[in-house]
Protein backbone atom coordinates (compact mmCIF):
# COMPACT_ATOMS: atom_id res chain seq x y z
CA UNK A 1 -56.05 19.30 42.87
CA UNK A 2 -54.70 21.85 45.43
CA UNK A 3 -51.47 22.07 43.50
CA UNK A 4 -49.31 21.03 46.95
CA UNK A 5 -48.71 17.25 45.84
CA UNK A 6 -45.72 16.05 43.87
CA UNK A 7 -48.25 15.79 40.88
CA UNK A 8 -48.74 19.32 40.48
CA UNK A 9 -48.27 21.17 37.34
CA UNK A 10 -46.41 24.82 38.93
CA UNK A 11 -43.35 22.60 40.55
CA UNK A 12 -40.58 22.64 37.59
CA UNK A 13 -37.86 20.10 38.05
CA UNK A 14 -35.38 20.44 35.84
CA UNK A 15 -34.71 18.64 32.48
CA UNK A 16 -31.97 16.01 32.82
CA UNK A 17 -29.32 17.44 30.77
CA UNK A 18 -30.73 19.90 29.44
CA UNK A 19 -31.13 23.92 31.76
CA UNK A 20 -32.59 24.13 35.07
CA UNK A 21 -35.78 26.66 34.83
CA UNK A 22 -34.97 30.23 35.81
CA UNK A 23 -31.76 29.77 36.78
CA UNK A 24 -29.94 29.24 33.38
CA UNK A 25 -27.32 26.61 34.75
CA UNK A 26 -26.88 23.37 32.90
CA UNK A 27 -28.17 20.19 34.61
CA UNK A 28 -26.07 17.03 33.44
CA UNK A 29 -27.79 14.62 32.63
CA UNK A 30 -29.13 11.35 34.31
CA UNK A 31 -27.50 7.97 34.55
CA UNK A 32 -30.34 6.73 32.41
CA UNK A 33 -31.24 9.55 29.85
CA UNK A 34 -30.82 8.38 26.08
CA UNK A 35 -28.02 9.95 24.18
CA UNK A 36 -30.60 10.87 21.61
CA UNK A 37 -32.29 13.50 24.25
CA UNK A 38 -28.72 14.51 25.40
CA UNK A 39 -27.60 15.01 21.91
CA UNK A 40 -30.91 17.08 21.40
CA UNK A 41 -30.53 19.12 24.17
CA UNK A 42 -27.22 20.37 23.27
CA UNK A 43 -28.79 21.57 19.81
CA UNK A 44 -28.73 25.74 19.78
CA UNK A 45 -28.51 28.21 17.79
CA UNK A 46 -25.83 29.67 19.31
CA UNK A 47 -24.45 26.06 18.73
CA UNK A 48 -25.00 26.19 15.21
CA UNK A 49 -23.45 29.38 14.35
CA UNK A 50 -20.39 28.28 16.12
CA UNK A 51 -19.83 25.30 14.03
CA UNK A 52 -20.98 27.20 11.08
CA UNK A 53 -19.23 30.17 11.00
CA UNK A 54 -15.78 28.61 10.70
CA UNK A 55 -16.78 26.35 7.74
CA UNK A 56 -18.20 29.98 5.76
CA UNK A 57 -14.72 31.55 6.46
CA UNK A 58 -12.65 28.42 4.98
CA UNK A 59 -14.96 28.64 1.86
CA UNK A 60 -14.69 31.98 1.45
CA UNK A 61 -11.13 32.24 1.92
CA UNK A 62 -11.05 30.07 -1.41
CA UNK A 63 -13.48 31.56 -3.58
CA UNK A 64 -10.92 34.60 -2.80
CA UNK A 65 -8.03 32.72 -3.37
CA UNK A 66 -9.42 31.08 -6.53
CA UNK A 67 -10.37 34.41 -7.82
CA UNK A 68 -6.90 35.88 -7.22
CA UNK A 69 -5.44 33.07 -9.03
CA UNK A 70 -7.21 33.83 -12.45
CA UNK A 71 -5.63 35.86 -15.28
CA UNK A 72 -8.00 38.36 -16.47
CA UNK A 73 -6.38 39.01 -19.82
CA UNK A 74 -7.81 35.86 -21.24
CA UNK A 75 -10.55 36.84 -23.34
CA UNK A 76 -14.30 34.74 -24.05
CA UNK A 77 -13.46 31.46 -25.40
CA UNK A 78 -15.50 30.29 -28.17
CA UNK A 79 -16.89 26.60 -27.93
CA UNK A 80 -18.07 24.66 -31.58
CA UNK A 81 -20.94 22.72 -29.83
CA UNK A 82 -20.57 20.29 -33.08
C-alpha cells in the first residue's frame, strides 16, 4: 500500500474514550463503546495513587492512635498454655 488510503497504518484516530495521540486531551467516548473499555481506560497510575493514598493516611492515623492509647507500664504477661 501507498499509505494514502483510510487503511493505512501512520493515520492515528483517536481511542474512544480514552487520549487523543500527541495531543494529550481526553476523547469521550462513543455512543457505542462498552463500559468495560471505558472503565479500562480510566485505569492510571496517577489514578491509583489518588485513591490510594487517602486510604494509607486513615490507617496510619490509627496504628498512631492505637499506639498512643497503650500504657507502657504493663509489663510481659505470662500465658500457662495448659
Amino acid at each position: 500500500m501507498t499509505g494514502t488510503g483510510p487503511t493505512s497504518q501512520d493515520h492515528q484516530d483517536p481511542a474512544p474514550g480514552g487520549v487523543a495521540p500527541g495531543t494529550g486531551e481526553e476523547v469521550p467516548p462513543a455512543a457505542g463503546a462498552s463500559p468495560a473499555m471505558a472503565r479500562a481506560n480510566r485505569m492510571s497510575p496517577a489514578n491509583m495513587l489518588r485513591s490510594l493514598l487517602p486510604l494509607v493516611v486513615i490507617c496510619l492515623l490509627i496504628v498512631g492512635w492505637n499506639s498512643l492509647q497503650q500504657k507502657t507500664d504493663e509489663g510481659v504477661r505470662t500465658v500457662d498454655p495448659s
